[in-house]
C-alpha atoms as a PDB file:
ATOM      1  CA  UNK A   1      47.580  83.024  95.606  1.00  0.00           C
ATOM      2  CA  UNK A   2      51.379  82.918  94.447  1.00  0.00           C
ATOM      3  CA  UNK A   3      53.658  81.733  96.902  1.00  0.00           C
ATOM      4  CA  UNK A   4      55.773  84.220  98.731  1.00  0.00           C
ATOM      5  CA  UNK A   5      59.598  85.510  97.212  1.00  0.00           C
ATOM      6  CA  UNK A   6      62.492  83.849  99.219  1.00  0.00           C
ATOM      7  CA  UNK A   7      65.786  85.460  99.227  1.00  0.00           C
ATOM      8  CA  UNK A   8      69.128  84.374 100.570  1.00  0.00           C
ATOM      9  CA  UNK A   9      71.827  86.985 100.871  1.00  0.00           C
ATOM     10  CA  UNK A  10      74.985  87.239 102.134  1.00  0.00           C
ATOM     11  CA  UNK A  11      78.107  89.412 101.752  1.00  0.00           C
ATOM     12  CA  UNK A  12      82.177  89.233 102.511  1.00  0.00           C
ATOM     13  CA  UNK A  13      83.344  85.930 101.604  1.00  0.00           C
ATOM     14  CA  UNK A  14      86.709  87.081 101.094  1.00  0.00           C
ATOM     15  CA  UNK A  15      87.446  83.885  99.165  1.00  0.00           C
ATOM     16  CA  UNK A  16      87.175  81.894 102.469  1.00  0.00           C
ATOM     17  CA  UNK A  17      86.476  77.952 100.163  1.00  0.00           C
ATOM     18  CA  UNK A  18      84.524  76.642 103.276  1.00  0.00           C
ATOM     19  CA  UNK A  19      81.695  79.722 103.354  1.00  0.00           C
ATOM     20  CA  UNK A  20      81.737  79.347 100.126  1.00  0.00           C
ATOM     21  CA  UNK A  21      80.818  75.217  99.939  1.00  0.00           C
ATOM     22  CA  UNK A  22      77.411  76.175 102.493  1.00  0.00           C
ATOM     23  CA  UNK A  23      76.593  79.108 100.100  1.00  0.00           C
ATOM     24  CA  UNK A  24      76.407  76.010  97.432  1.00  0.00           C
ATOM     25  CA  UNK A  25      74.186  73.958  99.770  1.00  0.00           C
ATOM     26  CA  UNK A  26      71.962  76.585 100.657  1.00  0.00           C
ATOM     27  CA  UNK A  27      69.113  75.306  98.392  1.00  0.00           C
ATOM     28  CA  UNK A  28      69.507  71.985  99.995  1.00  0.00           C
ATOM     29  CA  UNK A  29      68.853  72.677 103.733  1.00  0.00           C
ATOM     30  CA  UNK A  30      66.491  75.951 102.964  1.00  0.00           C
ATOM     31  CA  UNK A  31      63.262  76.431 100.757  1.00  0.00           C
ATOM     32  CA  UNK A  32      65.013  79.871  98.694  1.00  0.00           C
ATOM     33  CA  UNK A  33      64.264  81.132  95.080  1.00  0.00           C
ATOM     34  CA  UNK A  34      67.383  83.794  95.008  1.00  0.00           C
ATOM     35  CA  UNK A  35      71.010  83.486  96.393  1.00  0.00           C
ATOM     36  CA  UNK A  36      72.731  86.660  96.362  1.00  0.00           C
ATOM     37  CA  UNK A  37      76.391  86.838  96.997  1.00  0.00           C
ATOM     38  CA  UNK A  38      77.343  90.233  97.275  1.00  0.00           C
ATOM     39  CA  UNK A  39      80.673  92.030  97.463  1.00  0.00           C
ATOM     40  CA  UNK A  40      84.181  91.172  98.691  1.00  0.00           C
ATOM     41  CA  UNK A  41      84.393  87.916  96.899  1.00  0.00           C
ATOM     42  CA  UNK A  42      88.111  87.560  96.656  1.00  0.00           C
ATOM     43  CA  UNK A  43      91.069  87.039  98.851  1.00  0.00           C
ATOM     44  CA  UNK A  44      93.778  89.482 100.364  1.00  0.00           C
ATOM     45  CA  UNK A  45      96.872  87.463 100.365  1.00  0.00           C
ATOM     46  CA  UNK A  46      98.811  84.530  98.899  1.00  0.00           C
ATOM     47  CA  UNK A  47     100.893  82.080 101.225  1.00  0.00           C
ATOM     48  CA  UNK A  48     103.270  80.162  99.447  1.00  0.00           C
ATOM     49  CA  UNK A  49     104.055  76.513 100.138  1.00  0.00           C
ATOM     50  CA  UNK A  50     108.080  75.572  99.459  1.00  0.00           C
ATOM     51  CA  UNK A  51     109.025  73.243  98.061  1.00  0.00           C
ATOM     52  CA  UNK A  52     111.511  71.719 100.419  1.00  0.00           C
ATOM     53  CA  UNK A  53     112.063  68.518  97.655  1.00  0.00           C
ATOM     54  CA  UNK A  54     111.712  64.921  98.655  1.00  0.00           C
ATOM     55  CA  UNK A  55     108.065  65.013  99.059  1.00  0.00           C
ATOM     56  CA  UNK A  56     108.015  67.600 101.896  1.00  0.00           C
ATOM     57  CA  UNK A  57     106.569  71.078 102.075  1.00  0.00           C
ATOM     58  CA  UNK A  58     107.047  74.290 104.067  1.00  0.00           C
ATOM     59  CA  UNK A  59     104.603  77.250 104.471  1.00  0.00           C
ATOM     60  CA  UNK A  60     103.836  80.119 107.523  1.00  0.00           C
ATOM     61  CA  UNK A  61     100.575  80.747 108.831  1.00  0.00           C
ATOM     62  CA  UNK A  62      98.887  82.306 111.804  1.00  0.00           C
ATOM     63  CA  UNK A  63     102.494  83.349 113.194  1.00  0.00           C
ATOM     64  CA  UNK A  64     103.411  79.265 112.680  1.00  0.00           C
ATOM     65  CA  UNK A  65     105.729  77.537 110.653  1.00  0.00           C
ATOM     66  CA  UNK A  66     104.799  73.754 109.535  1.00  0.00           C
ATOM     67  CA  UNK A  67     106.279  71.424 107.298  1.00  0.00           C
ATOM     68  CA  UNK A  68     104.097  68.582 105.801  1.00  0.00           C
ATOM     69  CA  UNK A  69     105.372  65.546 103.545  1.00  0.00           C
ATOM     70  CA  UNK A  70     103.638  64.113 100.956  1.00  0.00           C
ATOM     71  CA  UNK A  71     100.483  65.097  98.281  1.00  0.00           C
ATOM     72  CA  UNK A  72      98.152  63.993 101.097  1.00  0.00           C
ATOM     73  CA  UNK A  73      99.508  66.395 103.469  1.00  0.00           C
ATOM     74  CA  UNK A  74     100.189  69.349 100.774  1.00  0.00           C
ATOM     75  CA  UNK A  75      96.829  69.270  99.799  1.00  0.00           C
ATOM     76  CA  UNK A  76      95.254  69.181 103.729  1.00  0.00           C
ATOM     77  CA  UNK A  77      97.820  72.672 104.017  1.00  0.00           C
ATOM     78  CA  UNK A  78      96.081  73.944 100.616  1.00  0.00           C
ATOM     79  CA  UNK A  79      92.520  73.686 102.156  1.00  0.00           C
ATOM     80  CA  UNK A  80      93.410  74.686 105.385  1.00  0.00           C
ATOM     81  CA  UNK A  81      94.282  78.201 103.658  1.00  0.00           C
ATOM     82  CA  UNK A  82      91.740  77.995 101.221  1.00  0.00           C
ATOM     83  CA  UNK A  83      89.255  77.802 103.878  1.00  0.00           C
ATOM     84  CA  UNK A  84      90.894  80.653 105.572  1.00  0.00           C
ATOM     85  CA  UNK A  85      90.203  83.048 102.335  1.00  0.00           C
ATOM     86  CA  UNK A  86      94.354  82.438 101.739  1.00  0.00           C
ATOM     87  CA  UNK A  87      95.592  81.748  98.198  1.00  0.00           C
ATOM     88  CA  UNK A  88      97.929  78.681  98.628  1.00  0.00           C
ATOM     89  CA  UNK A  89     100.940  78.834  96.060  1.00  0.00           C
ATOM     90  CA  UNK A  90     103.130  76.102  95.619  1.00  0.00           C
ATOM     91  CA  UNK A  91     106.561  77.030  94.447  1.00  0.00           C
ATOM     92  CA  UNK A  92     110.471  77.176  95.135  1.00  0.00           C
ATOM     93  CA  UNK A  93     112.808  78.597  97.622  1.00  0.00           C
ATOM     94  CA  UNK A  94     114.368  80.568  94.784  1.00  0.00           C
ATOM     95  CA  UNK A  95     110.888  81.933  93.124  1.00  0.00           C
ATOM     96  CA  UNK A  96     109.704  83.131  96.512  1.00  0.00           C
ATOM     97  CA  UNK A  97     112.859  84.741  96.689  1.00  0.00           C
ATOM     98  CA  UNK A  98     112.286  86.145  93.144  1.00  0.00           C
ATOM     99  CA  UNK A  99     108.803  87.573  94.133  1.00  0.00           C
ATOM    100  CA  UNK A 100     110.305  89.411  97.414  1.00  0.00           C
ATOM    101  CA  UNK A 101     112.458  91.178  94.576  1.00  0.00           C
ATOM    102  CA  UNK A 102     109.750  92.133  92.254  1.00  0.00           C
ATOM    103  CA  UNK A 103     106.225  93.394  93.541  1.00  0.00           C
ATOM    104  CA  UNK A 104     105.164  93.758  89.749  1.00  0.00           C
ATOM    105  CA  UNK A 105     105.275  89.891  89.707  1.00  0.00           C
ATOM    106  CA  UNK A 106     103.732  89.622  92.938  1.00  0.00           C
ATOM    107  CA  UNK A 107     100.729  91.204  91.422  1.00  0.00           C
ATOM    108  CA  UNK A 108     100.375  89.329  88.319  1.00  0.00           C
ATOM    109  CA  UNK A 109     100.533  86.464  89.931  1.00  0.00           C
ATOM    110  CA  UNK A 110      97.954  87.300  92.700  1.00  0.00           C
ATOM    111  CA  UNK A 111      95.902  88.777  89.993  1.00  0.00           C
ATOM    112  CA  UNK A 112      96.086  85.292  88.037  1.00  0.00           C
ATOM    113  CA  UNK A 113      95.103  83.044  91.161  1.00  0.00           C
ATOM    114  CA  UNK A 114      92.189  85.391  91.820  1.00  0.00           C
ATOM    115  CA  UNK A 115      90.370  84.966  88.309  1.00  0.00           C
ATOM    116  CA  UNK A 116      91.333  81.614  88.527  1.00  0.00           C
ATOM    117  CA  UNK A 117      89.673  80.708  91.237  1.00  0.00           C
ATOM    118  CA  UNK A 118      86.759  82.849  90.722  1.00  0.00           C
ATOM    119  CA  UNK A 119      86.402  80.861  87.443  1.00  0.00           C
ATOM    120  CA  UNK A 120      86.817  77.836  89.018  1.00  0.00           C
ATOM    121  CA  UNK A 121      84.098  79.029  91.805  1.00  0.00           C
ATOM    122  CA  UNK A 122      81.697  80.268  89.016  1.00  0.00           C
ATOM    123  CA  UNK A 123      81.394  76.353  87.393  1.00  0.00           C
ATOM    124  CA  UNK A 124      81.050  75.078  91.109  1.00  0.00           C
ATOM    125  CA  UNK A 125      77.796  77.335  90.994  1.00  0.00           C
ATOM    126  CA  UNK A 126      76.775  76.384  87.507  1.00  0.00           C
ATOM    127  CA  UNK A 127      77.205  72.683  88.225  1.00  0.00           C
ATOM    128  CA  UNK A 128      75.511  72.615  91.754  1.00  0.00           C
ATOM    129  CA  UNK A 129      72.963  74.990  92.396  1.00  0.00           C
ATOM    130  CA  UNK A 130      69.837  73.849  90.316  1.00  0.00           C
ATOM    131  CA  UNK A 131      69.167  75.612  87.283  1.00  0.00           C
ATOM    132  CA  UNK A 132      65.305  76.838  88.803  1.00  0.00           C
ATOM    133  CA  UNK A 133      67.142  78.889  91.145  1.00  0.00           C
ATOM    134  CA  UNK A 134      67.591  82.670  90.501  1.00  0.00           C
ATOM    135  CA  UNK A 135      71.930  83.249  91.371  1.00  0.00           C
ATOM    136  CA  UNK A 136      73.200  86.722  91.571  1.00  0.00           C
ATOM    137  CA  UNK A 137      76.997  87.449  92.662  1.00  0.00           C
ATOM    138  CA  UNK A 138      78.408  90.790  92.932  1.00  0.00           C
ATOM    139  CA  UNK A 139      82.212  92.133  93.171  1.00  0.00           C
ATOM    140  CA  UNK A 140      82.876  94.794  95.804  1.00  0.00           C
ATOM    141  CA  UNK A 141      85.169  97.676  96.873  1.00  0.00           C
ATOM    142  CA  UNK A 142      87.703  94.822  97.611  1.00  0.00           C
ATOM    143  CA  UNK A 143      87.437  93.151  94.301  1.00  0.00           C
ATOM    144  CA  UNK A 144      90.084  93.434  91.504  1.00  0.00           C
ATOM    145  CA  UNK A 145      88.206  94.333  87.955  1.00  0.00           C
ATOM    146  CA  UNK A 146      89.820  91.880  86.270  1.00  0.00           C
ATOM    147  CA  UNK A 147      86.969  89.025  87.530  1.00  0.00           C
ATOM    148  CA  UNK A 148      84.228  91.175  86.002  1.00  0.00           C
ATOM    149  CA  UNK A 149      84.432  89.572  82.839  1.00  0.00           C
ATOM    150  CA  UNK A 150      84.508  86.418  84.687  1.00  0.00           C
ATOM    151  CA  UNK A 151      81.263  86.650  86.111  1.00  0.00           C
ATOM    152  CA  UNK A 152      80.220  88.330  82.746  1.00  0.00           C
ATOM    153  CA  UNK A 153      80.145  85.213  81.261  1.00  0.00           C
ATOM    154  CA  UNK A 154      78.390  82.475  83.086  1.00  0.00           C
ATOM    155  CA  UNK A 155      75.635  80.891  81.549  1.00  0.00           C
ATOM    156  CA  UNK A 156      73.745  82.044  84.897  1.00  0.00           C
ATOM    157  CA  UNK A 157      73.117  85.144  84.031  1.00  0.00           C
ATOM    158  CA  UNK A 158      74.864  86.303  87.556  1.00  0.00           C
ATOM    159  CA  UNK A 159      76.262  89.748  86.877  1.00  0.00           C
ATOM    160  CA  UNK A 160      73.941  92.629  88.737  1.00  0.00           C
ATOM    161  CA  UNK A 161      75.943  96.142  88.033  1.00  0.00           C
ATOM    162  CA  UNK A 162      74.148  98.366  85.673  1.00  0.00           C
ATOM    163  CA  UNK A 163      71.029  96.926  85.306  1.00  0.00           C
ATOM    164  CA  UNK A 164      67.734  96.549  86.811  1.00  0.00           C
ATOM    165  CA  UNK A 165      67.522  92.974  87.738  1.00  0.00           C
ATOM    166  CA  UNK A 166      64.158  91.726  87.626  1.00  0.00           C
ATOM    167  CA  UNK A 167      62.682  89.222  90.256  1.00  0.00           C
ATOM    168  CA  UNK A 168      59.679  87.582  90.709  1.00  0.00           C
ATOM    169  CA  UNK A 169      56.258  89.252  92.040  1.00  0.00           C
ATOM    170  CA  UNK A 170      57.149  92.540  89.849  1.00  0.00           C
ATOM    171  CA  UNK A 171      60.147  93.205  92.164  1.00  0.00           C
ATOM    172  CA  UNK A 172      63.427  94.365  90.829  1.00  0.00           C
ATOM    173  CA  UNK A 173      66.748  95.351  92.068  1.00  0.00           C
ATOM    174  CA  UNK A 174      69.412  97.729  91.538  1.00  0.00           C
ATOM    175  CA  UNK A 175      73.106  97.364  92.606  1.00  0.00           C
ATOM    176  CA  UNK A 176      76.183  99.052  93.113  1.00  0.00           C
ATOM    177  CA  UNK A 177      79.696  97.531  94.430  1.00  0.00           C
ATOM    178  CA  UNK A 178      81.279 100.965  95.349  1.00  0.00           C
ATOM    179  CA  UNK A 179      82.421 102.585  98.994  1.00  0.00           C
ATOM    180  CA  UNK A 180      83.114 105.201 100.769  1.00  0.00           C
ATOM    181  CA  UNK A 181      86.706 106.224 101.023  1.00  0.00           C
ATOM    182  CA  UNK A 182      88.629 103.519 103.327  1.00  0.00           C
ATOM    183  CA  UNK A 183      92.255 103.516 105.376  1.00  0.00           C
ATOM    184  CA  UNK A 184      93.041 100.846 102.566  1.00  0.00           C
ATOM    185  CA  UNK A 185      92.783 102.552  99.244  1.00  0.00           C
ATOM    186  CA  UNK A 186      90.519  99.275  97.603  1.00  0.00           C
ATOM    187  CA  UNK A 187      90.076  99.267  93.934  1.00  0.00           C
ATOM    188  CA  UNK A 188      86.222 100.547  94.402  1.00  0.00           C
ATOM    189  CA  UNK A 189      85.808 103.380  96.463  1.00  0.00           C
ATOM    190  CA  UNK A 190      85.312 106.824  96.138  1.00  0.00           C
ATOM    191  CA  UNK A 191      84.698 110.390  97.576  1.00  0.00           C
ATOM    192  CA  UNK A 192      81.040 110.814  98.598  1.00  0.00           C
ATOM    193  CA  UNK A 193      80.480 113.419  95.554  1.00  0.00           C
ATOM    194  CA  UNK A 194      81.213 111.063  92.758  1.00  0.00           C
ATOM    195  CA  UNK A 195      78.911 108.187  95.171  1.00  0.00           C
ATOM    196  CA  UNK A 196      76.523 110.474  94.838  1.00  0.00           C
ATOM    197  CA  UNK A 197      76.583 110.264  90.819  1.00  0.00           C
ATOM    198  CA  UNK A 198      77.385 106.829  90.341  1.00  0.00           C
ATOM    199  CA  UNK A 199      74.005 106.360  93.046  1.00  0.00           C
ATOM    200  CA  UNK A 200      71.768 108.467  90.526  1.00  0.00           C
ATOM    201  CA  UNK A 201      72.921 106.861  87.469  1.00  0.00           C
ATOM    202  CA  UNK A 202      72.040 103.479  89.079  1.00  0.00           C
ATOM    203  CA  UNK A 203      68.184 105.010  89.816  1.00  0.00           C
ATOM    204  CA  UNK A 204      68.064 106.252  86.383  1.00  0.00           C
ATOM    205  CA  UNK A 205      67.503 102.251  85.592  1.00  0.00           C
ATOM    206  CA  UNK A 206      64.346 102.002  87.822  1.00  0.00           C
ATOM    207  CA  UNK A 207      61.519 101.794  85.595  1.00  0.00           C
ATOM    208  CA  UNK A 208      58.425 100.947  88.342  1.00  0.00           C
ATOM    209  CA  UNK A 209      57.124 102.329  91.918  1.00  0.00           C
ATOM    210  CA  UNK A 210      60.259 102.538  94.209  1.00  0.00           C
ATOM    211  CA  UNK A 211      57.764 100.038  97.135  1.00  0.00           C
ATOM    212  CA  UNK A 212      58.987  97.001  94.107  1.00  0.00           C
ATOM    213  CA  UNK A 213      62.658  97.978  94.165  1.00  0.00           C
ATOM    214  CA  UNK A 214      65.898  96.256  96.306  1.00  0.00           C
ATOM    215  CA  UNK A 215      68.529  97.962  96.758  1.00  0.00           C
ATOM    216  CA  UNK A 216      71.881  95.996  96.599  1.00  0.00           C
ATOM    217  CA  UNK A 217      74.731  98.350  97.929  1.00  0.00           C
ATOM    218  CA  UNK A 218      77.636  97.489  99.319  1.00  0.00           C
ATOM    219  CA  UNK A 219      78.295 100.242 101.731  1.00  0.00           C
ATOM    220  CA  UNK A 220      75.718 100.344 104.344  1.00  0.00           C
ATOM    221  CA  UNK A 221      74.188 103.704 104.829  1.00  0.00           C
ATOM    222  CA  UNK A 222      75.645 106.299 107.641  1.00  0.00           C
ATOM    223  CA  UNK A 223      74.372 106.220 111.412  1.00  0.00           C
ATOM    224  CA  UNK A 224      72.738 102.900 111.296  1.00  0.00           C
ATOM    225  CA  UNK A 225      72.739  99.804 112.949  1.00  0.00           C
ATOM    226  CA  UNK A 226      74.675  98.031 110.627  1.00  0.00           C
ATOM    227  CA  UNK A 227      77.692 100.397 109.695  1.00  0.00           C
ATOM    228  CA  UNK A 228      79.461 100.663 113.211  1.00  0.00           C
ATOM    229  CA  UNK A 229      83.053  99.353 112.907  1.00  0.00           C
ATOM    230  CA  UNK A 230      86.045  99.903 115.371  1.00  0.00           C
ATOM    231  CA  UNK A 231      87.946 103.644 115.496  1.00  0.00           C
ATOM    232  CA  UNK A 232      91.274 103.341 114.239  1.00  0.00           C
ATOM    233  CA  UNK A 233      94.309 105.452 114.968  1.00  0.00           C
ATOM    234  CA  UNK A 234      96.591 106.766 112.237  1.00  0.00           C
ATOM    235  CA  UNK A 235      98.642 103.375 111.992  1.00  0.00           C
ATOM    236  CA  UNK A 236      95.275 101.361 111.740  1.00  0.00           C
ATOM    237  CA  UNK A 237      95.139 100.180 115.254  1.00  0.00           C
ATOM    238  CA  UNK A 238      92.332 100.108 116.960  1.00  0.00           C
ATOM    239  CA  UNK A 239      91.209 103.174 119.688  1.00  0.00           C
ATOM    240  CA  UNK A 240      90.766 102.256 123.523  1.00  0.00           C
ATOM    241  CA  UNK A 241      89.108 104.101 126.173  1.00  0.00           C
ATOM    242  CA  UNK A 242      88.626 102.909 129.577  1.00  0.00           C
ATOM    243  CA  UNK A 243      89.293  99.446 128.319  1.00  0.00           C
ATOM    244  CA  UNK A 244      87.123  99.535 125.697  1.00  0.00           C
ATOM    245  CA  UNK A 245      87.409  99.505 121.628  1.00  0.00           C
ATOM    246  CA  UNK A 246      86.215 102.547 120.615  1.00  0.00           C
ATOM    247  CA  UNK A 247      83.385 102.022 117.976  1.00  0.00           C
ATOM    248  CA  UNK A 248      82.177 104.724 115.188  1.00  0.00           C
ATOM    249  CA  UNK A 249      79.176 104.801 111.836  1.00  0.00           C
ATOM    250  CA  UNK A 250      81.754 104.660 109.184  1.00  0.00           C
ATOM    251  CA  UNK A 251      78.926 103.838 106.084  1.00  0.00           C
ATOM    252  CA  UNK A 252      77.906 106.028 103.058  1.00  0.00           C
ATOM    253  CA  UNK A 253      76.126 109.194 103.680  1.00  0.00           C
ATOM    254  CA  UNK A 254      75.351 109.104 100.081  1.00  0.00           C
ATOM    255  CA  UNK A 255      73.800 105.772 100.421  1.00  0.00           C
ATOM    256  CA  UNK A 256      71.541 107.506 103.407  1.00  0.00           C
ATOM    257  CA  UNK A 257      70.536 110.196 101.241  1.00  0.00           C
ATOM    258  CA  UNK A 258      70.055 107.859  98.728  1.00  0.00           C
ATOM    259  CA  UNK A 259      67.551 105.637 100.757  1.00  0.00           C
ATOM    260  CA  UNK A 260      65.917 108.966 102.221  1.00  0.00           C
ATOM    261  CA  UNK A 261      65.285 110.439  98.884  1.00  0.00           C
ATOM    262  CA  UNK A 262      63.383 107.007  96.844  1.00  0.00           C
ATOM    263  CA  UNK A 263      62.155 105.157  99.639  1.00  0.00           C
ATOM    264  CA  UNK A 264      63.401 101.709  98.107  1.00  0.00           C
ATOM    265  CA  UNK A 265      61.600  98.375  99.605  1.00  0.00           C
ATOM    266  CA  UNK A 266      64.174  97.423 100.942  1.00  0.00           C
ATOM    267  CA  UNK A 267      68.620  97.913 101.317  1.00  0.00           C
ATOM    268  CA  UNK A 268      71.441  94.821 101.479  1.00  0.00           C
ATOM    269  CA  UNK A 269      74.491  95.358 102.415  1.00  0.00           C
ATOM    270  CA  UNK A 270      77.914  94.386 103.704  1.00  0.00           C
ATOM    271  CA  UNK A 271      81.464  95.798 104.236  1.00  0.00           C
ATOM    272  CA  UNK A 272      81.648  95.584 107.638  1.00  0.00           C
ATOM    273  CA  UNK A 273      82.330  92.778 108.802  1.00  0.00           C
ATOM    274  CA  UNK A 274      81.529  93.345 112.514  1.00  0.00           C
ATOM    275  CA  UNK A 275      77.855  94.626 112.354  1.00  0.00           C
ATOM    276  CA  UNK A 276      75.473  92.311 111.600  1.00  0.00           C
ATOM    277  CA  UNK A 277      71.799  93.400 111.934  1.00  0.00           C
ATOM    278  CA  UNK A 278      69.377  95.342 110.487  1.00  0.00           C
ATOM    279  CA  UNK A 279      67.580  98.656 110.994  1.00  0.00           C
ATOM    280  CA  UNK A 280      65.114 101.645 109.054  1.00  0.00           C
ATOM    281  CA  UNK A 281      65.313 104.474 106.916  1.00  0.00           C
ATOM    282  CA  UNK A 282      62.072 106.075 106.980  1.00  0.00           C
ATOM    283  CA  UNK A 283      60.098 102.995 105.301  1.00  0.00           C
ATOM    284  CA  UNK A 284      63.183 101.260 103.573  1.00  0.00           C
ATOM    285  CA  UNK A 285      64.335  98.040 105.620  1.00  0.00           C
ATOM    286  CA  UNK A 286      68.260  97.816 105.564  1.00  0.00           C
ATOM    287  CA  UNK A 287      70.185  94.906 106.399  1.00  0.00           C
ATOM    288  CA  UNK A 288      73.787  93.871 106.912  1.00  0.00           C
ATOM    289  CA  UNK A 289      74.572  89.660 107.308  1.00  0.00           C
ATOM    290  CA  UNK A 290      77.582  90.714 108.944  1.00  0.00           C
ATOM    291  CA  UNK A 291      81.186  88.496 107.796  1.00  0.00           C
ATOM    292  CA  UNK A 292      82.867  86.036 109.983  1.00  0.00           C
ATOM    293  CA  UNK A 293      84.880  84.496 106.851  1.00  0.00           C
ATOM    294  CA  UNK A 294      88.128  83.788 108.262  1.00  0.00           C
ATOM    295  CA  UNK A 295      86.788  81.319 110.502  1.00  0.00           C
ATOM    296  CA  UNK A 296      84.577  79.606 107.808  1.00  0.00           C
ATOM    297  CA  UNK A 297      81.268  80.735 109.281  1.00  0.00           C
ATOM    298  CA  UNK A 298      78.831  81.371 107.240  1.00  0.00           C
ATOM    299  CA  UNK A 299      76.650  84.413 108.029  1.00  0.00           C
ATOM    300  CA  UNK A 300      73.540  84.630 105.491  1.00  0.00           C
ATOM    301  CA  UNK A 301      70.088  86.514 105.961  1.00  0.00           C
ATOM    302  CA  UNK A 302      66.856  84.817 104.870  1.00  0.00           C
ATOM    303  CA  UNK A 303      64.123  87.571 103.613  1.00  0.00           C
ATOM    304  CA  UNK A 304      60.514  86.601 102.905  1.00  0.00           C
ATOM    305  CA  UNK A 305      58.435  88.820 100.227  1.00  0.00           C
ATOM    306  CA  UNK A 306      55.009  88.918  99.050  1.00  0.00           C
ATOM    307  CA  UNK A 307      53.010  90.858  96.678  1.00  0.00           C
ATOM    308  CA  UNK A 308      52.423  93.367  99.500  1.00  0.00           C
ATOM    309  CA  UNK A 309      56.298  93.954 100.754  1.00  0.00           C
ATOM    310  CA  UNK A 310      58.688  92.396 103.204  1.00  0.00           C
ATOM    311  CA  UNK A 311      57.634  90.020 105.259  1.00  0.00           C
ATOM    312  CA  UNK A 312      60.041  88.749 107.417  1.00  0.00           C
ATOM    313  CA  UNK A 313      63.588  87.589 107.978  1.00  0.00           C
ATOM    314  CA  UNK A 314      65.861  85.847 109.960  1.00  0.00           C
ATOM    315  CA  UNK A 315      69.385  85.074 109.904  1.00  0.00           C
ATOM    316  CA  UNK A 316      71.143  82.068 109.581  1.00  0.00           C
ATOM    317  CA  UNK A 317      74.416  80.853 110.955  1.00  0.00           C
END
């Protein structure tokens, strides 16, 4: 009798250097087979850090302005956003002022720290998760293109979109990084029509009985469990009544229909942050780890499989 599939998955990392360390120790404290990190692996903003000279550094954070002397110091600031999903950049007075002038720079250069890092993150993964363990990490509708090729070429083998993945005990999985349309205009979204397509081209890859297949989507399906998020107003703020933040499903109905229509094993997903759980489809088991990044909590899902389906699951952190 083979021994039953472990899988570790977890989603919105948003570049946070702390969630990402546990996601490296995983195999050390649990008894897993496959990591998955899926979707939203980069960060949203740079800080800089000037350079005051003599040894002494100024940056802004949280609403707080600190200066710190000495590398010791600087590099106890760096983590301190790094672990915080913040890209620290260490420069002068007159280059910050230089950025302020031109948001074309501002983008190159955010674009730069983000595939360096990723690169950076990619050998962390090569170098210290063993070699026996299956490691899958997917972009999502946050992610910039540009770290594609990044993850292209690891030596892991790590890069899920548009291909069937194969895992062990004849089970396989499918992925796809797109969204929905969100109040933020990310770099992968798009209208529920052309969802639809990119959805069918993905299940064109599916070569075996739909009971074998994962489904690894980033939006969560439509009236579930795990797509509630908080109603915003036309300026992004959240909506209050009687006291209350006004909640609302805010996943893919293409994604539902999607589910509805093969019947998949199972669904993972992520993009919202705030709704960790899980819930059903007809027979199709869909889960959400939920995110809690910016405080350097890792939020993971453990998923048992045998040769007869899902067994169980629990969540950790």
């Amino acid at each position: 009798m083979m021994a039953p599939l472990k899988i570790f998955f977890m989603a919105d990392i948003h570049n946070s250097e702390l969630v990402f360390r546990k996601f490296l120790s995983i195999p050390k404290h649990y008894d897993v087979d496959i990591l998955i990190l899926s979707g939203d692996l980069t960060g949203k903003a740079i800080i800089p850090i000037i350079d005051l000279g003599g040894n002494r550094y100024q940056y802004t954070f949280r609403g707080k302005t600190m200066v710190v002397s000495g590398p010791e110091e600087l590099e106890r600031a760096k983590s301190e956003l790094m672990n915080s999903g913040i890209y620290p950049y260490v420069c002068t007075m007159s280059e910050v002022e230089e950025l302020k002038s031109d948001p074309e720079k501002v983008n190159r250069l955010f674009s730069r720290l983000i595939i360096e890092n990723m690169e950076r993150w990619i050998s962390m993964i090569e170098e210290h998760i063993p070699a026996d363990k299956q490691v899958i990490v997917m972009p999502g509708n946050d992610d910039i293109f540009e770290i594609d090729p990044v993850l292209k070429k690891s030596g892991r083998d790590i890069y899920p979109l548009g291909r069937l993945v194969e895992l062990p005990l004849g089970y396989a999985m499918i992925s796809l990084e797109y969204v929905n349309p969100t109040p933020w205009n990310t770099p992968r979204e798009a209208d529920e029509k052309d969802l639809w397509k990119m959805l069918e081209k993905v299940a064109n890859l599916v070569d075996r009985d739909w009971s074998r297949m994962i489904c690894c989507f980033h939006a969560p399906p439509y009236n579930t469990m795990i797509d509630v998020a908080p109603k915003l107003d036309k300026n992004l703020r959240p909506v209050y009544s009687l006291g209350e933040i006004e909640k609302e499903n805010v996943g893919s109905k293409s994604v539902r229909k999607f589910l509805e229509k093969y019947k998949p094993l199972m669904g993972m997903h992520g993009h919202i942050h705030e709704s960790p759980g899980y819930d059903r489809i007809g027979r199709t088991m869909v889960f959400n780890p939920g995110s809690e990044y910016s405080s350097g909590i890792l939020r993971g899902l453990i998923l048992e499989l045998d040769r007869d389906g899902l067994k169980s699951w629990h969540r950790i952190g």
